[in-house]
Every structure is written in C-alpha cells, then in structure tokens.
C-alpha atoms as a PDB file:
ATOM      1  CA  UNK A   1       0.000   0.000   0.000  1.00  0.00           C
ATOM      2  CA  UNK A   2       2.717   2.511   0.381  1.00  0.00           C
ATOM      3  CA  UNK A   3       2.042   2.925  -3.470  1.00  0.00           C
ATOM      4  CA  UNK A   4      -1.182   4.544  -2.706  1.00  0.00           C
ATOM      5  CA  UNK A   5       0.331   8.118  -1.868  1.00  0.00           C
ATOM      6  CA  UNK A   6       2.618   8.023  -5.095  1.00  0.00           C
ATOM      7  CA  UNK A   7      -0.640   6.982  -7.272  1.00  0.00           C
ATOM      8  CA  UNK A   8      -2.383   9.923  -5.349  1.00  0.00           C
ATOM      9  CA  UNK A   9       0.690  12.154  -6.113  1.00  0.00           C
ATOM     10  CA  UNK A  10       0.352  11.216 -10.219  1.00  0.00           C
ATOM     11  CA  UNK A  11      -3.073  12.060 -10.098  1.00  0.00           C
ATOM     12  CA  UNK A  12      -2.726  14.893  -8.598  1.00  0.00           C
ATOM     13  CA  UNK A  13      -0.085  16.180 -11.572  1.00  0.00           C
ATOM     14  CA  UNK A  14      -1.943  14.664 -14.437  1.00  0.00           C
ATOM     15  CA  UNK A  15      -4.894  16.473 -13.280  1.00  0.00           C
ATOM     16  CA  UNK A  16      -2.875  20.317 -12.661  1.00  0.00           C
ATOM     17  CA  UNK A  17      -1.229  19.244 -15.923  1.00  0.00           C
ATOM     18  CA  UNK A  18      -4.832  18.852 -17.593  1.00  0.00           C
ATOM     19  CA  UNK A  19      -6.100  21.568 -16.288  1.00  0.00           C
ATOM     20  CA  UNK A  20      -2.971  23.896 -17.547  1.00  0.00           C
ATOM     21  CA  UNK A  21      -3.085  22.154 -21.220  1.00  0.00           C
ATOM     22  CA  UNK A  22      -7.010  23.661 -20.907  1.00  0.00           C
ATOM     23  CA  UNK A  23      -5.500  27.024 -19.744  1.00  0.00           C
ATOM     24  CA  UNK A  24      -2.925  27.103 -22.880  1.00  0.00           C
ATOM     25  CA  UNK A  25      -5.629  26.133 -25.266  1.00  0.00           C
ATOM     26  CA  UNK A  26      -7.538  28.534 -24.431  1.00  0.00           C
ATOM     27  CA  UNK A  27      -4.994  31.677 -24.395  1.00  0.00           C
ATOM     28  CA  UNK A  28      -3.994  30.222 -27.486  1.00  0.00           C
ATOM     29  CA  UNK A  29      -7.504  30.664 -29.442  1.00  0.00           C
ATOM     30  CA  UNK A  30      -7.599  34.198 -27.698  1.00  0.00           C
ATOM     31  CA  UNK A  31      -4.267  34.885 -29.024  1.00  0.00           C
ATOM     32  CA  UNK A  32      -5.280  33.329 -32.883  1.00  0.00           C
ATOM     33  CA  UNK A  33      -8.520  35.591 -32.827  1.00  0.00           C
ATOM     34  CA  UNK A  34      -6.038  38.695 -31.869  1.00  0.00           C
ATOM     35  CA  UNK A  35      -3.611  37.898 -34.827  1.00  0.00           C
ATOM     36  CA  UNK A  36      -6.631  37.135 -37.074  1.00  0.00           C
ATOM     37  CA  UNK A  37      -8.273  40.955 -35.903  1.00  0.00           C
ATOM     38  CA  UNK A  38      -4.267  42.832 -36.345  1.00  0.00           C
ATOM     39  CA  UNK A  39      -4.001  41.138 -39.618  1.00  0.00           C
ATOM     40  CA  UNK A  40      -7.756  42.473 -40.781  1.00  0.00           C
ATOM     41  CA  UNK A  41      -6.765  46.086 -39.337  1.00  0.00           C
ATOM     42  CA  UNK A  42      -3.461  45.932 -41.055  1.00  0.00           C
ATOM     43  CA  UNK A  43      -4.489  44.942 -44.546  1.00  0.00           C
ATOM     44  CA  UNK A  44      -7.285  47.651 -44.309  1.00  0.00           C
ATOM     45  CA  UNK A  45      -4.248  50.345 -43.146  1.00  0.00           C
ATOM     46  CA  UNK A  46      -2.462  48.664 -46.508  1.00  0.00           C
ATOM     47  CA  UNK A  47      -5.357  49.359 -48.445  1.00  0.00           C
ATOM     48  CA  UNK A  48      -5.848  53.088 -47.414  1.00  0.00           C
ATOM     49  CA  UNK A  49      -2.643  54.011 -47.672  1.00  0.00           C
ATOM     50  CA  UNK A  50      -2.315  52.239 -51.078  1.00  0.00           C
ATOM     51  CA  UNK A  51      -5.442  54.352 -52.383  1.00  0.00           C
ATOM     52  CA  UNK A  52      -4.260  57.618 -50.893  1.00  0.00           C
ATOM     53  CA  UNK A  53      -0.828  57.256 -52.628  1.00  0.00           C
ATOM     54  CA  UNK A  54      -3.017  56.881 -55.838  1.00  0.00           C
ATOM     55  CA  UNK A  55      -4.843  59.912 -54.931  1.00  0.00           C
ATOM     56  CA  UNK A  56      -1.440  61.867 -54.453  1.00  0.00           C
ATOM     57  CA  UNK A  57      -0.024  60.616 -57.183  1.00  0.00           C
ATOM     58  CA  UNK A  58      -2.934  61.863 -59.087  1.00  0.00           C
ATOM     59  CA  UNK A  59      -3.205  64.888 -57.859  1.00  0.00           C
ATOM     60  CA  UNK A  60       0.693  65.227 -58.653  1.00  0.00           C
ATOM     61  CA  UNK A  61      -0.141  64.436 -62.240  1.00  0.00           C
ATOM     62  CA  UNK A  62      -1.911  67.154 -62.513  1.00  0.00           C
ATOM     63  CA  UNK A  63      -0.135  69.935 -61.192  1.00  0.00           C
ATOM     64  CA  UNK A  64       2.417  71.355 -64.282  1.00  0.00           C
ATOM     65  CA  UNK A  65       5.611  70.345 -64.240  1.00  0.00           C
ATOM     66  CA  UNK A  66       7.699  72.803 -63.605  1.00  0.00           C
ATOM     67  CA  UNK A  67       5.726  73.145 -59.941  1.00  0.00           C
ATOM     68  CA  UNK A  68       6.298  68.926 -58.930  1.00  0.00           C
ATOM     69  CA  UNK A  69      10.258  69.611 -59.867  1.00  0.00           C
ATOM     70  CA  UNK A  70       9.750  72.731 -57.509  1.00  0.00           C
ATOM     71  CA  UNK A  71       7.828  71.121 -54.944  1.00  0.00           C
ATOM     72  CA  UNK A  72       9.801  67.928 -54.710  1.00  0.00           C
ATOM     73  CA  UNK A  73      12.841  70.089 -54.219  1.00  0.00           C
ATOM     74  CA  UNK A  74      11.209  71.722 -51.324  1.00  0.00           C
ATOM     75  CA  UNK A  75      10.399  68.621 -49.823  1.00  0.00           C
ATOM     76  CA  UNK A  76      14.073  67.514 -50.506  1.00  0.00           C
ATOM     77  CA  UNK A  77      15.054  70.530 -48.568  1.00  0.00           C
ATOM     78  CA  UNK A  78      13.009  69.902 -45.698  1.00  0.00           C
ATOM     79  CA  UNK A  79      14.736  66.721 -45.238  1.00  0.00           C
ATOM     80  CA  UNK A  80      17.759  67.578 -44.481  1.00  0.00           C
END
C-alpha cells in the first residue's frame, strides 16, 4: 500500500497538468482571434494608404511640371 500516496501524487499532476493544457488552449484561441483581428486592421491600413498614394499621385499628375520639380525640391530641402 505505500504505493497509494505516489498513485495519489500522479493524479494529482496529471490532473494540474490537464487543467494547464485547458488554460494554454484557451490563451492560445484568444491569441489566434487577436492575430486574425491585427491582420484584418493591417491589410485595411495597406489598403488606405495604397489608395491615398493613388490619390497623391494623381493629384501630382496634374499639377504642371515645372511646380512637382519645384515642390519635390522643397520637400528635398526639408529633409535635411
């Protein structure tokens, strides 16, 4: 019988061990539906900023030429 108490002692750590693979599975599914929400927010920031590059680009298009060689020299100088 002096068995008993190691049995007990097993059970004991199968069952915290159980109860801690629940724990993980859950954080984990918690942590998947976080990726899965950045990943939605960052292809919709991807998106915007690929339209509003469009929209500058159009709206660079359209100024004469002389004034995007002046204002892209401006901007240069701003830089630095």
């Amino acid at each position: 019988m002096a068995d008993t108490p190691k049995i007990e002692q097993l059970v004991e750590r199968v069952e915290r061990l159980l109860m801690r693979y629940d724990e993980l599975q859950r954080t984990n599914e918690l942590l998947n539906q976080h990726v899965d929400a950045l990943t939605l927010e960052r292809d919709s920031l991807k998106s915007r900023l690929s339209a509003a590059r469009a929209r500058v680009d159009g709206l660079l298009d359209r100024l004469p030429k002389a004034e995007v060689s002046e204002a892209s020299g401006s901007a240069k100088e701003g830089q630095t």
